[in-house]
Protein backbone atom coordinates (compact mmCIF):
# COMPACT_ATOMS: atom_id res chain seq x y z
CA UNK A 1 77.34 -3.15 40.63
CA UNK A 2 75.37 -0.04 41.43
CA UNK A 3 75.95 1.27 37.37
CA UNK A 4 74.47 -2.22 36.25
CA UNK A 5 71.79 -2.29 38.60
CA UNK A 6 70.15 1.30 37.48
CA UNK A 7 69.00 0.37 33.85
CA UNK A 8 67.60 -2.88 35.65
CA UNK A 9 65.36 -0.77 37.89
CA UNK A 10 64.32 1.30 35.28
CA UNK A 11 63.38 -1.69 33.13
CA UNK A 12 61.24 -3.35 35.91
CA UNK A 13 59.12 0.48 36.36
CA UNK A 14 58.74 0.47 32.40
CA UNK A 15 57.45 -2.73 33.30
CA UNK A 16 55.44 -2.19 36.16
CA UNK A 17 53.75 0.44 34.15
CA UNK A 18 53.16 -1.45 31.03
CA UNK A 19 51.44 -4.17 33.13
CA UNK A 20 49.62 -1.79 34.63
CA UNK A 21 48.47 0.41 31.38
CA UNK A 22 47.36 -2.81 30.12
CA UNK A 23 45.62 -4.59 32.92
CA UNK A 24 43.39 -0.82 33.08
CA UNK A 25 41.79 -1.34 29.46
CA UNK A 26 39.71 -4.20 30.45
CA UNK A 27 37.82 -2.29 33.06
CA UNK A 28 35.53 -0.25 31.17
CA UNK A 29 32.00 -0.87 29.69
CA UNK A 30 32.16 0.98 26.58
CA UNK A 31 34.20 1.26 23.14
CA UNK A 32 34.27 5.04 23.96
CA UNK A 33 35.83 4.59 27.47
CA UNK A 34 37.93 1.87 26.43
CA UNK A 35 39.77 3.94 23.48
CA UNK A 36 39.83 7.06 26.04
CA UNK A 37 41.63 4.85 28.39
CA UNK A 38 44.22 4.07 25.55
CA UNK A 39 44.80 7.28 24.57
CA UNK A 40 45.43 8.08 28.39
CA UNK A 41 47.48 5.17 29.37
CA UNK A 42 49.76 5.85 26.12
CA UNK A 43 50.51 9.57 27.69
CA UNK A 44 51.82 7.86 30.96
CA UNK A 45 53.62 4.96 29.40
CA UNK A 46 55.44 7.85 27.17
CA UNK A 47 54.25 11.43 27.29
CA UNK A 48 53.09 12.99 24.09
CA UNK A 49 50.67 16.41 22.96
CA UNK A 50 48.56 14.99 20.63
CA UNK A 51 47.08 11.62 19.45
CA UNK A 52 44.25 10.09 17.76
CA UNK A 53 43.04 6.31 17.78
CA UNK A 54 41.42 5.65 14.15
CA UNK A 55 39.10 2.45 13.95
CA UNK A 56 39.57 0.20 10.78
CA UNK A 57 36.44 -0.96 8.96
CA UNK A 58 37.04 -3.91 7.42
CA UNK A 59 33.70 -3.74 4.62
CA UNK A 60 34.63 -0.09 3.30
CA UNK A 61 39.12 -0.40 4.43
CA UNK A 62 38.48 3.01 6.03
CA UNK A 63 40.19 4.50 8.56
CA UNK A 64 38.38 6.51 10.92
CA UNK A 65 39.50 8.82 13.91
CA UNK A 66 36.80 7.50 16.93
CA UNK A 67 38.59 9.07 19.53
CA UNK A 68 41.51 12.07 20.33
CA UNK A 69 43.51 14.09 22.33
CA UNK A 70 45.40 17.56 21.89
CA UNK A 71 45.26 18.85 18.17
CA UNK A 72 43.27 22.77 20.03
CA UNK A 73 41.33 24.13 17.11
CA UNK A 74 41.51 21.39 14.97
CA UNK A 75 40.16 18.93 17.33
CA UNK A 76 36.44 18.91 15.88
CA UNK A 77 37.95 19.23 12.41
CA UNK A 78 39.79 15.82 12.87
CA UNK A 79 37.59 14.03 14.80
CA UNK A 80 35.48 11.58 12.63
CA UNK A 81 38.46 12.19 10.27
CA UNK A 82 38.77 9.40 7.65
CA UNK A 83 41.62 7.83 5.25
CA UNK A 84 41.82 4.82 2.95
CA UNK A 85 43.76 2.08 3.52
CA UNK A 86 47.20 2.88 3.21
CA UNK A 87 46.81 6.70 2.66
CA UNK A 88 48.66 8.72 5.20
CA UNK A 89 51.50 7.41 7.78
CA UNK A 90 48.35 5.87 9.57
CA UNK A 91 46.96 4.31 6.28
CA UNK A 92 50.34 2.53 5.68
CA UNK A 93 51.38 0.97 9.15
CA UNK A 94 47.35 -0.47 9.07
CA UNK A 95 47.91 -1.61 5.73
CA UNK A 96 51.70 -3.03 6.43
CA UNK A 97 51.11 -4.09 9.72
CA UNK A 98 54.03 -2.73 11.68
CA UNK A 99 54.55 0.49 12.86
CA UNK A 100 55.92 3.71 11.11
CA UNK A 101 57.93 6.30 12.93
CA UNK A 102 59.49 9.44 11.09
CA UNK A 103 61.37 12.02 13.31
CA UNK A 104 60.99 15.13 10.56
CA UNK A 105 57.55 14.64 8.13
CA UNK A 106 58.32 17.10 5.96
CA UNK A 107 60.68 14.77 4.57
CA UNK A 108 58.02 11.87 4.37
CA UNK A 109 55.78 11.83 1.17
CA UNK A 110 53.26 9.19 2.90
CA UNK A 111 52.71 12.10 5.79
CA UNK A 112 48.78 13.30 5.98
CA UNK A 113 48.87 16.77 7.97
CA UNK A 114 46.82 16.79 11.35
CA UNK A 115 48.58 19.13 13.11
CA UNK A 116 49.56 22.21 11.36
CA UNK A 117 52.75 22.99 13.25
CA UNK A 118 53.81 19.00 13.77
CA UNK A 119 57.03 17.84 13.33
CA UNK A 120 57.27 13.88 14.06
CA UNK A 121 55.01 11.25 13.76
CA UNK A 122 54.45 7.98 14.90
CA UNK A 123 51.59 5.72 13.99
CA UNK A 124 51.01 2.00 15.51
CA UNK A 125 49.08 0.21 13.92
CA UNK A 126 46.74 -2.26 16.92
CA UNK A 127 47.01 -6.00 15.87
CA UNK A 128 45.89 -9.28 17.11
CA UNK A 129 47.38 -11.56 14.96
CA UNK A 130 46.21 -11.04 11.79
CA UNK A 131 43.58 -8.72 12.47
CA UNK A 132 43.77 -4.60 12.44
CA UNK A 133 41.98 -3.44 14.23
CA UNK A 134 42.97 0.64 13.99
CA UNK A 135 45.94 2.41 14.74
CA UNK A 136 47.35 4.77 17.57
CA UNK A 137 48.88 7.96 15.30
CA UNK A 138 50.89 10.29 17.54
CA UNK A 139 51.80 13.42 16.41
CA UNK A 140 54.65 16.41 18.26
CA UNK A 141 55.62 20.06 17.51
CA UNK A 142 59.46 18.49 17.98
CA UNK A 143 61.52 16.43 15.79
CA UNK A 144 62.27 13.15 16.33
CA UNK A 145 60.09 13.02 19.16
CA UNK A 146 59.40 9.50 19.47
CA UNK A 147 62.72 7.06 20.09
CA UNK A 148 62.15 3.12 19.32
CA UNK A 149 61.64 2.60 23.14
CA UNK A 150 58.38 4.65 22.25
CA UNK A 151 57.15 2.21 19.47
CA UNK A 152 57.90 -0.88 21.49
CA UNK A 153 56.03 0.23 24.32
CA UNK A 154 53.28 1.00 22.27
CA UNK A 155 53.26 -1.56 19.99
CA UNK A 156 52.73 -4.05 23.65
CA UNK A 157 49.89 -1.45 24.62
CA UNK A 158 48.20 -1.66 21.17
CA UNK A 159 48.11 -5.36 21.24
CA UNK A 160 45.99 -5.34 24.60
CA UNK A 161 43.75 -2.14 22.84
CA UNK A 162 43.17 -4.20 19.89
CA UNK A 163 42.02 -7.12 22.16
CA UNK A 164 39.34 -4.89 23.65
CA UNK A 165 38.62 -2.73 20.70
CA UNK A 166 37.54 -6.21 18.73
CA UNK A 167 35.99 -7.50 21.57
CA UNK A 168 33.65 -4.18 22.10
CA UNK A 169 33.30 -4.51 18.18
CA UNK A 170 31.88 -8.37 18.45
CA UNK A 171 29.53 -7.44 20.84
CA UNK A 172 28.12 -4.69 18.79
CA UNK A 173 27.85 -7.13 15.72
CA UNK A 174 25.90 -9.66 17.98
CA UNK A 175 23.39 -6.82 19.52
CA UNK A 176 22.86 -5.65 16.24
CA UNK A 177 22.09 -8.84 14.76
CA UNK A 178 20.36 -9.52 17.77
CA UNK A 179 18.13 -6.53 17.08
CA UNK A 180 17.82 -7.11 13.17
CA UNK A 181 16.27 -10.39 14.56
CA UNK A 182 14.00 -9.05 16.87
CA UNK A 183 12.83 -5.86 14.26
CA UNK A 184 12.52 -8.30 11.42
CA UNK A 185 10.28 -10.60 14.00
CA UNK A 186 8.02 -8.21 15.05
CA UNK A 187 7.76 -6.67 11.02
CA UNK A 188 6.51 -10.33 9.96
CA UNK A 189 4.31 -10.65 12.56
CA UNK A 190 2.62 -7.51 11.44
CA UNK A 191 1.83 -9.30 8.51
CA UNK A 192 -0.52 -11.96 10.69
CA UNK A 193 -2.37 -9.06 11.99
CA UNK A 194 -3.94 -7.95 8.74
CA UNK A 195 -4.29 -4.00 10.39
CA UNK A 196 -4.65 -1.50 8.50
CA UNK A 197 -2.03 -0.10 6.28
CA UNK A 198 -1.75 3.18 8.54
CA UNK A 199 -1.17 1.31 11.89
CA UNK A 200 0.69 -0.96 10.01
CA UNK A 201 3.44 1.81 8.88
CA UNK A 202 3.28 3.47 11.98
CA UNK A 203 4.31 0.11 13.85
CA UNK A 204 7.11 -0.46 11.81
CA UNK A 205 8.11 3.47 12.58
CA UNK A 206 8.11 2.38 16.02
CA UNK A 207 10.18 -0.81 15.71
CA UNK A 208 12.58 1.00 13.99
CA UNK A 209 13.05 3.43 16.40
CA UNK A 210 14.12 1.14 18.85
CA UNK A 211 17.08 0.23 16.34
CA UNK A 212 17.89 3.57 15.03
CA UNK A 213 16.89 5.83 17.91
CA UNK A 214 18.85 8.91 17.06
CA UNK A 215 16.58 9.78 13.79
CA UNK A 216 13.02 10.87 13.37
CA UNK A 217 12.09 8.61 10.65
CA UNK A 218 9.02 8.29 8.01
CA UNK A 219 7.91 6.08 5.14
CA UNK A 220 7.09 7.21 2.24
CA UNK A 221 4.89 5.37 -0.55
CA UNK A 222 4.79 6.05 -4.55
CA UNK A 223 1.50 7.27 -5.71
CA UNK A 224 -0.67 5.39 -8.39
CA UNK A 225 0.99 7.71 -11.04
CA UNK A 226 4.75 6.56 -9.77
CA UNK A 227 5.90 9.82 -9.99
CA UNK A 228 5.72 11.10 -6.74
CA UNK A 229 6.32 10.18 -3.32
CA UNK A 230 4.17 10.98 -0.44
CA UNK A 231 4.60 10.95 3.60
CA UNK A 232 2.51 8.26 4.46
CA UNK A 233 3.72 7.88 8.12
CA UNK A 234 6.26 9.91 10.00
CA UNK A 235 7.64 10.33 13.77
CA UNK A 236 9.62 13.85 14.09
CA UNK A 237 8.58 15.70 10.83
CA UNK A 238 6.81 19.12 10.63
CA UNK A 239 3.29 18.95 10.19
CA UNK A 240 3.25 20.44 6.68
CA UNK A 241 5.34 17.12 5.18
CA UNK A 242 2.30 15.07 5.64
CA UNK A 243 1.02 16.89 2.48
CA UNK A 244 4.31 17.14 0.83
CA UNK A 245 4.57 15.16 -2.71
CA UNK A 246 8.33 14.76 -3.76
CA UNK A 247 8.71 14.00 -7.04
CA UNK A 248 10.77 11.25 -8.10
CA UNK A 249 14.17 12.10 -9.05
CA UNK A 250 14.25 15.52 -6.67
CA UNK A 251 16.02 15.57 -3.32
CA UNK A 252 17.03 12.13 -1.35
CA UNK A 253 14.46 10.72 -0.87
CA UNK A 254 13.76 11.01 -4.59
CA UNK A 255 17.06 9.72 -5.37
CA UNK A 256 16.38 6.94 -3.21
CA UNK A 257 12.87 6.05 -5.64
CA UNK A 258 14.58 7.06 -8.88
CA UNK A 259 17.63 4.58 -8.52
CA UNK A 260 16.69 1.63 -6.02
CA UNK A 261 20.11 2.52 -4.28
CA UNK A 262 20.63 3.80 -0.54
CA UNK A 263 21.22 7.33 0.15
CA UNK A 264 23.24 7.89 3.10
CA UNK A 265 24.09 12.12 3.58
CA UNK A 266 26.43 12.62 6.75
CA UNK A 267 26.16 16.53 6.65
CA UNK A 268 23.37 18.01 5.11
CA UNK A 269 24.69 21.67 4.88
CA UNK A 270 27.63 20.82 2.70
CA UNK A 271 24.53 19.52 -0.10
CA UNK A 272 23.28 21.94 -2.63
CA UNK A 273 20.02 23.89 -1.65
CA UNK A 274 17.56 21.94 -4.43
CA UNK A 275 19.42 18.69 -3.25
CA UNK A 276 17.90 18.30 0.29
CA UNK A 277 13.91 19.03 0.79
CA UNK A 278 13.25 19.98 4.58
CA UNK A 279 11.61 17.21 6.62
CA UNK A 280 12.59 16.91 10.34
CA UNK A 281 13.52 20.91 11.38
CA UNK A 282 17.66 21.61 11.71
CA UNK A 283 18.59 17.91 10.36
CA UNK A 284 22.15 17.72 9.27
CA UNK A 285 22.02 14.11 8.68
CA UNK A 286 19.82 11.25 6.37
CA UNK A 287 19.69 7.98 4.88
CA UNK A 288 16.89 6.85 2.71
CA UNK A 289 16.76 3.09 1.98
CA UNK A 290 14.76 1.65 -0.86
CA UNK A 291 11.49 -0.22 -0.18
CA UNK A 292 11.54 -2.88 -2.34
CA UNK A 293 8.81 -5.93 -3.31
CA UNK A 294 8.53 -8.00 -6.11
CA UNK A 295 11.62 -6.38 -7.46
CA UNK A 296 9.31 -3.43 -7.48
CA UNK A 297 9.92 -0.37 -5.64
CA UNK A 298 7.12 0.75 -3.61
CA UNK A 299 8.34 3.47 -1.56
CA UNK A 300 11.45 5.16 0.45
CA UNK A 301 12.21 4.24 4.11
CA UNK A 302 13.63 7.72 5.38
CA UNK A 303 15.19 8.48 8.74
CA UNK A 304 16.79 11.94 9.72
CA UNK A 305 18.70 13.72 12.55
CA UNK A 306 19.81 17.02 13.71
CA UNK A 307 23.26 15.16 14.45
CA UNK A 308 25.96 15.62 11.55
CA UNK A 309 27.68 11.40 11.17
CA UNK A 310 24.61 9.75 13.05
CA UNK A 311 24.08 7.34 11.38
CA UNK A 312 26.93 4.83 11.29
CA UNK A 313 27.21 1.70 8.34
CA UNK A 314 25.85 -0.49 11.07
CA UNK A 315 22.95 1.80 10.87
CA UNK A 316 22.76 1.69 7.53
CA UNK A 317 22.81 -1.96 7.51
CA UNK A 318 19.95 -2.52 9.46
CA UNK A 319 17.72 -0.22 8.44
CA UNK A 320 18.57 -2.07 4.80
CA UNK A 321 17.53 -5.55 6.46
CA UNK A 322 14.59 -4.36 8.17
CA UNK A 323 13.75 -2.33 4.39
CA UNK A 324 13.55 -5.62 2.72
CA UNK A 325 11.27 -7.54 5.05
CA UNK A 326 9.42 -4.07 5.67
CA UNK A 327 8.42 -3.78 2.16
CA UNK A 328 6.79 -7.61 1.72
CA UNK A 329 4.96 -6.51 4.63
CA UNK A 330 3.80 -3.27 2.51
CA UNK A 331 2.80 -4.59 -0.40
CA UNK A 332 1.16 -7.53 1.53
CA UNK A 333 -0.76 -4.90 3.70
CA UNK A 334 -1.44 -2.70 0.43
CA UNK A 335 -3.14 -5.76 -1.59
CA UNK A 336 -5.19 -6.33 1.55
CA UNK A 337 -6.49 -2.61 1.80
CA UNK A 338 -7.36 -2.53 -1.33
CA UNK A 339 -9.03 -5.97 -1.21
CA UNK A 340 -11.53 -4.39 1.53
CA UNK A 341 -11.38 -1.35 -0.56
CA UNK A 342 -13.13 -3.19 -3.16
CA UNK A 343 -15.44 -4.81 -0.94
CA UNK A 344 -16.81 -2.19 0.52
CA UNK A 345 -17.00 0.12 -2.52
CA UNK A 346 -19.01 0.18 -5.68
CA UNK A 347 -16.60 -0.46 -8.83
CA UNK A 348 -18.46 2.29 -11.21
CA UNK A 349 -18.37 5.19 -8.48
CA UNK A 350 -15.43 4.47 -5.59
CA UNK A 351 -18.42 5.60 -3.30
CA UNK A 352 -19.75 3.13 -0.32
CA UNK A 353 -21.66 0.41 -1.38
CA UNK A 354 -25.06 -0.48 0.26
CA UNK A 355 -24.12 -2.94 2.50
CA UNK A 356 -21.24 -1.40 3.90
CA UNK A 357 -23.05 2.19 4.11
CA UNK A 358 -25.56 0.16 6.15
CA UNK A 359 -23.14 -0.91 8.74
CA UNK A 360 -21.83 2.73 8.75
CA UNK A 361 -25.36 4.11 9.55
CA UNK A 362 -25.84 1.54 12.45
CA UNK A 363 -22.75 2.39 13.93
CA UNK A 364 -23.27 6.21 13.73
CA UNK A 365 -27.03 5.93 15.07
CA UNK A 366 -26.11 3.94 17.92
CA UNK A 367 -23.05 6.62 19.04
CA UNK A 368 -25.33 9.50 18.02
CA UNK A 369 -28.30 8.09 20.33
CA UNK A 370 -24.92 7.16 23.05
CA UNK A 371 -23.56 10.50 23.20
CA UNK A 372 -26.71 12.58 22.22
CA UNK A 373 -25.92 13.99 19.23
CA UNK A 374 -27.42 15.20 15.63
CA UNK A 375 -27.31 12.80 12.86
CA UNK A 376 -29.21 13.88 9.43
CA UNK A 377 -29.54 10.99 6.61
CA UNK A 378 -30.40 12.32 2.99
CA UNK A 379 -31.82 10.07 0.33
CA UNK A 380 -30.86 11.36 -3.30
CA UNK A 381 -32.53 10.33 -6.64
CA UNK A 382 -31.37 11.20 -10.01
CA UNK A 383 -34.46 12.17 -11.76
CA UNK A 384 -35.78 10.67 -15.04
CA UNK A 385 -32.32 9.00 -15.35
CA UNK A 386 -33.88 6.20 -17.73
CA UNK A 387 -34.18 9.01 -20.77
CA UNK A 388 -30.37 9.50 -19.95
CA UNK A 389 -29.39 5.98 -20.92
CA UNK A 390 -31.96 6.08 -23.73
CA UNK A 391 -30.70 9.01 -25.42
CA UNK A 392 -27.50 8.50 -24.88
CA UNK A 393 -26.39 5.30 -23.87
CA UNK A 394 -25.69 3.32 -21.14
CA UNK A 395 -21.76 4.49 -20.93
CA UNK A 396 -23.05 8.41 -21.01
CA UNK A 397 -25.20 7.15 -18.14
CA UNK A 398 -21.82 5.75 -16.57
CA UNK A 399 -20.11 8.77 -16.91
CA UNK A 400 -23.07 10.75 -15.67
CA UNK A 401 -23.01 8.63 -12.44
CA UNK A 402 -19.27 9.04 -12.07
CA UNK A 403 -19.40 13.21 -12.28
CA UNK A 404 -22.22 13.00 -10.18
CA UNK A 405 -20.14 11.03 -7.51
CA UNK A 406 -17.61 13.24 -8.14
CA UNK A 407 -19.85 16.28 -7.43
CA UNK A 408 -21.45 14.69 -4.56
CA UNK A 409 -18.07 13.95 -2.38
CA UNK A 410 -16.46 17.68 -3.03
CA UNK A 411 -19.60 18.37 -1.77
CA UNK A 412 -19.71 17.22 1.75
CA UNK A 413 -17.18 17.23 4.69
CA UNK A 414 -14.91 14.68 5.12
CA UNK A 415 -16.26 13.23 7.90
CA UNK A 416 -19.83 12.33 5.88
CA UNK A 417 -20.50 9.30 4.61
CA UNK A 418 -21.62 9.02 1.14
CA UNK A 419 -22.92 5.44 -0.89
CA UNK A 420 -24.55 4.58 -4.09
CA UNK A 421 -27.26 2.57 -2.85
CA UNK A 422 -29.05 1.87 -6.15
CA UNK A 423 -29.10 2.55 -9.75
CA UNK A 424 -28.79 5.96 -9.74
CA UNK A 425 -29.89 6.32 -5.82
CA UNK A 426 -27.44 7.66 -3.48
CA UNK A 427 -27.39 8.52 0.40
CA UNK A 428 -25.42 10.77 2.13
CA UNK A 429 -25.10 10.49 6.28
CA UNK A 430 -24.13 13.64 7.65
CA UNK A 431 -22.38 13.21 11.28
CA UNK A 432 -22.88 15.26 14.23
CA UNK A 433 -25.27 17.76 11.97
CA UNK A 434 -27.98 19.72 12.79
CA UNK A 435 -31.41 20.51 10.87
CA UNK A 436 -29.38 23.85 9.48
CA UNK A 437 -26.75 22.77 8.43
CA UNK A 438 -28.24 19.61 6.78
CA UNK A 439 -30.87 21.73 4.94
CA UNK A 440 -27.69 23.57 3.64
CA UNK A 441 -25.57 20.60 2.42
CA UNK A 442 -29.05 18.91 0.82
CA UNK A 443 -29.65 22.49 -1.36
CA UNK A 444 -26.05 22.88 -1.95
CA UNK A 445 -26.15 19.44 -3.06
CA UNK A 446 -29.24 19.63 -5.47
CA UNK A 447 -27.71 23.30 -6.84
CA UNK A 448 -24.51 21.51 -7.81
CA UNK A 449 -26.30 18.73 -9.76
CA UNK A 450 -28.70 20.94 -11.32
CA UNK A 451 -25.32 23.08 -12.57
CA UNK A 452 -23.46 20.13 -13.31
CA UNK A 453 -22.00 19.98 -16.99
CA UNK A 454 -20.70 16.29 -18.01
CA UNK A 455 -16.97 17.20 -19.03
CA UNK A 456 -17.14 15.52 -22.90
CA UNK A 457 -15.27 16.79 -26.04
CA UNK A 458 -18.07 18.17 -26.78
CA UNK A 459 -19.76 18.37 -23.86
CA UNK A 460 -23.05 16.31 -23.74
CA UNK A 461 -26.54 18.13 -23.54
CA UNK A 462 -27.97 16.18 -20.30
CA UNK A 463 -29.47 18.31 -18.12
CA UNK A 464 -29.28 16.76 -14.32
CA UNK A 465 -31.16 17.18 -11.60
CA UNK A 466 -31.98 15.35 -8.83
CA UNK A 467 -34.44 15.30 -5.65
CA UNK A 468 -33.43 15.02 -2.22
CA UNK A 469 -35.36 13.58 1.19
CA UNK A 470 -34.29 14.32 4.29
CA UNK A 471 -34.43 13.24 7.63
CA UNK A 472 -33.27 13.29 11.31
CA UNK A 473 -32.40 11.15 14.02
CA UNK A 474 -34.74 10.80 17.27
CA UNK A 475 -37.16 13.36 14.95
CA UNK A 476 -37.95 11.19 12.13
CA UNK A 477 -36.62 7.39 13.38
CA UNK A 478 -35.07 6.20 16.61
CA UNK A 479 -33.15 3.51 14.83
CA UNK A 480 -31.34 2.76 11.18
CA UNK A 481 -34.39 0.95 9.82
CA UNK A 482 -37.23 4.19 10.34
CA UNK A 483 -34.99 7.03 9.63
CA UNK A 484 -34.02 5.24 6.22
CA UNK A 485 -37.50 4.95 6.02
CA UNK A 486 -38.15 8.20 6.57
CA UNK A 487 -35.86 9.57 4.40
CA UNK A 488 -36.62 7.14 1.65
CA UNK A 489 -40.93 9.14 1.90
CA UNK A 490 -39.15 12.48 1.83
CA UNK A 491 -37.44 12.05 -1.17
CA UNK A 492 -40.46 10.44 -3.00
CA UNK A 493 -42.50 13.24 -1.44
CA UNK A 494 -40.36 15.62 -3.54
CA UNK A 495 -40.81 13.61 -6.43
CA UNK A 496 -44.22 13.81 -6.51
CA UNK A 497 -43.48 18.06 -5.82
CA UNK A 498 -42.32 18.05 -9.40
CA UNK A 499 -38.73 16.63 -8.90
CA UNK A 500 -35.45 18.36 -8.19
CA UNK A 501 -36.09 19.98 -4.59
CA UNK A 502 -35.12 19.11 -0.86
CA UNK A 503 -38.02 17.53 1.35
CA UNK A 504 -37.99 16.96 4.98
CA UNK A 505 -39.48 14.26 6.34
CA UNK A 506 -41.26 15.96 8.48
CA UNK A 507 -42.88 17.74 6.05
CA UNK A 508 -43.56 14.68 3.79
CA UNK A 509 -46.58 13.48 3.29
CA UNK A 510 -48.03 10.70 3.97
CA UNK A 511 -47.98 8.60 0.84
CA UNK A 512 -47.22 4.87 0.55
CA UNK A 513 -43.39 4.11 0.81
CA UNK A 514 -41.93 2.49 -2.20
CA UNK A 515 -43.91 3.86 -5.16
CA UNK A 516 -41.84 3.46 -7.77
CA UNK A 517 -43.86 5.15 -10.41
CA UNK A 518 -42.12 8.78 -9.59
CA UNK A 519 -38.75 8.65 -11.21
């Protein structure tokens, strides 16, 4: 009796343990714990040196080593390691569903080396019902290391992993739609909010980041010419990228433009030096997703990290959903810019139109006057522009306007205002400037017209020059109405000085305002 009871109590340990191994893999709160605790609870069910558990994903039939144990060197080397369905001793049991053990793998064809020095292999593939969900491969420096007692305990073990591992893998797939939902929510309601493009960009920068928060991400938008790309909102990226233009076709990004196809790099080192243009400082990793509208592509939605494999396909995936509605959103915002672009411009010179420089100038007296500081206004008349569009026509006159616009605005600072206000009357506000540095723009101004040659093949023989008024807040006018007024006698003051010359209003005289008779 004692002989027959012995294998009995070793039975009900093997037992004991198995229940035990498999009751500790639904206590954890994470994929990554959960596949640890396989790995560990294999090693006490059997005892073994090295092992990997390799996810199967279903879209791409990949096989992918998530997790690991033993293998020294070549641990970082193998981790993230990847085969196709069926390739390898790990590839076949996944594709064959059963398990694969081979006591000497030299003699094995189907064996994929992992350890250098291994000798026996046994790879279980983790199965509920008809579902794969990876596979356990175990690997020893000893032949025939694992006995059929091995595979059956395993093959029980892998049944409960494969439980969890799908479980953990549904609950991904529902927070990840659940946060495609929520992105692609807040993206359309951007569209209600008619900002402007700028916030608009940067918004959908920060509701990506909430999806994809291990990448410093930007969008970039095709110029007018198509050709290039530029950065027109970024979170993470050197300064300096702001001004970059990529050209279409040249590194990822370009790619991206060039072929309306996703560009997903999981190591950036391993490209070519002209294949990857620096961005975000020490990325290894990028995907660039096509912005898309109208069946038009508009732009690039990049995102980059300093982690080599960080972005995963679910990744990938979302960024492509929230691409798609991102890009309506674009184009919508886009059309609307330019809408108040065109409302707010005049169509011959892309400079402010009267009304809107109006607004600008009530707006900037009232914070000047707030915050006690300079404001200068500068009235500009072309003069004896009428023998222009006699002698040459009304389309030289055009083009005269244009180059003069042209002149005007690479004449200023940025933050001035310029507008065409009339025929060929133009003001200029200059922000937070005092009576120098006014006097300087208005002569610099009236030196560049004087010089100005209109670019024709051949060149046309007008000779411009113009006469400028200027005038000062609290000095000349306390609110928008005098100082235009103001400005508007200086500059007829230097008309009547013999034209093309700068006039301060307070050194105008006193002559009747309006008189048109001194063009």
């Amino acid at each position: 009796m004692a002989g027959d009871e012995q294998p009995a109590s070793r039975g009900l340990g093997t037992l004991d343990a198995l229940y035990e191994s498999t009751r500790a893999l639904g206590l954890h709160d994470s994929l990554e714990e959960l596949l640890s605790e396989v790995l560990e609870q294999a090693r006490e069910l059997i005892g073994f040196e090295h092992a990997a558990v390799m996810l199967l994903d279903a879209e791409t039939g990949r096989l992918t080593v998530e997790q690991l144990t033993g293998y020294g060197e070549r641990a970082s080397e193998i981790r993230r390691a990847s085969l196709v369905l069926g390739q390898g001793l790990s590839g076949w049991a996944a594709a064959n569903r059963e398990s694969v053990r081979v006591g000497d793998v030299s003699q094995d064809p189907r064996y994929v080396q992992g350890l250098a020095e291994a000798r026996s292999n046994l790879a279980v593939p983790l199965i509920v019902g008809n579902r794969v969900a990876g596979v356990m491969n175990l690997e020893s420096d000893r032949l025939y290391a694992f006995t059929s007692e091995h595979e059956k305990l395993l093959t029980v073990l892998g049944t409960q992993a494969a439980l969890g591992i799908l479980a953990f893998q549904a609950q991904a797939e529902l927070r990840q739609r659940i946060d495609q939902l929520s992105a692609l929510y807040k993206i359309s309601n951007l569209a209600s909010e008619a900002g402007a493009l700028g916030a608009t960009l940067n918004s959908m920068l920060e509701i990506a980041g909430e999806v994809i928060p291990q990448g410093q991400s930007a969008i970039l938008l095709l110029d007018d010419s198509r050709k290039n790309l530029r950065v027109a909102a970024g979170q993470g990226y050197q300064a300096a990228v702001r001004f970059l233009e990529i050209p279409v076709g040249h590194g990822i990004t370009g790619r991206c433009a060039e072929t309306g196809l996703t560009q997903v790099v999981h190591d950036i080192d391993r490209l070519d030096e002209e294949a990857y243009i620096p961005g975000v400082p020490g990325a290894r990793s990028e995907v660039a997703v096509p912005l898309i509208a109208d069946g038009t592509i508009i732009g690039v939605f990049n995102a980059e990290s300093v982690e080599v494999h960080a972005f995963s396909d679910e990744h990938v995936q979302t960024l492509t959903v929230i691409a798609r509605q991102a890009a309506e959103v674009i184009r919508s915002a886009q059309l609307l810019e330019e809408t108040r672009r065109l409302a707010i411009t005049d169509a011959l010179t892309g400079l402010f139109n009267r009304r809107h420089f109006n607004q600008q100038l009530e707006e900037n007296v009232g914070r000047a006057t707030r915050y006690d500081e300079p404001l200068g206004l500068v009235f500009l008349d072309v003069d004896h522009f009428k023998s222009v569009n006699d002698k040459f026509g009304h389309q030289a006159g055009d083009r005269c306007l244009q180059a003069l616009a042209r002149t005007l605005r690479e004449s200023v600072r940025d933050s001035d205002q310029i507008a065409r206000i009339g025929g060929e009357e133009f003001a200029i506000l200059l922000i937070r400037t005092d009576r120098e540095l006014a006097l300087s723009i208005a002569e610099r101004l009236r030196a560049r017209i004087d010089d100005l040659i209109l670019e024709e093949d051949p060149p046309l023989p007008v000779d411009l020059t113009a006469s400028l008024g200027v005038a000062f807040l609290r000095e000349d006018g306390d609110d928008p109405k005098t100082l235009m007024r103001s400005a508007d006698r200086a500059l007829y003051t230097a008309k009547r000085l013999g034209r093309n010359r700068v006039v301060l209003a307070s050194e105008a005289s006193e002559a009747v305002d309006g008189d048109s008779s001194a063009d």
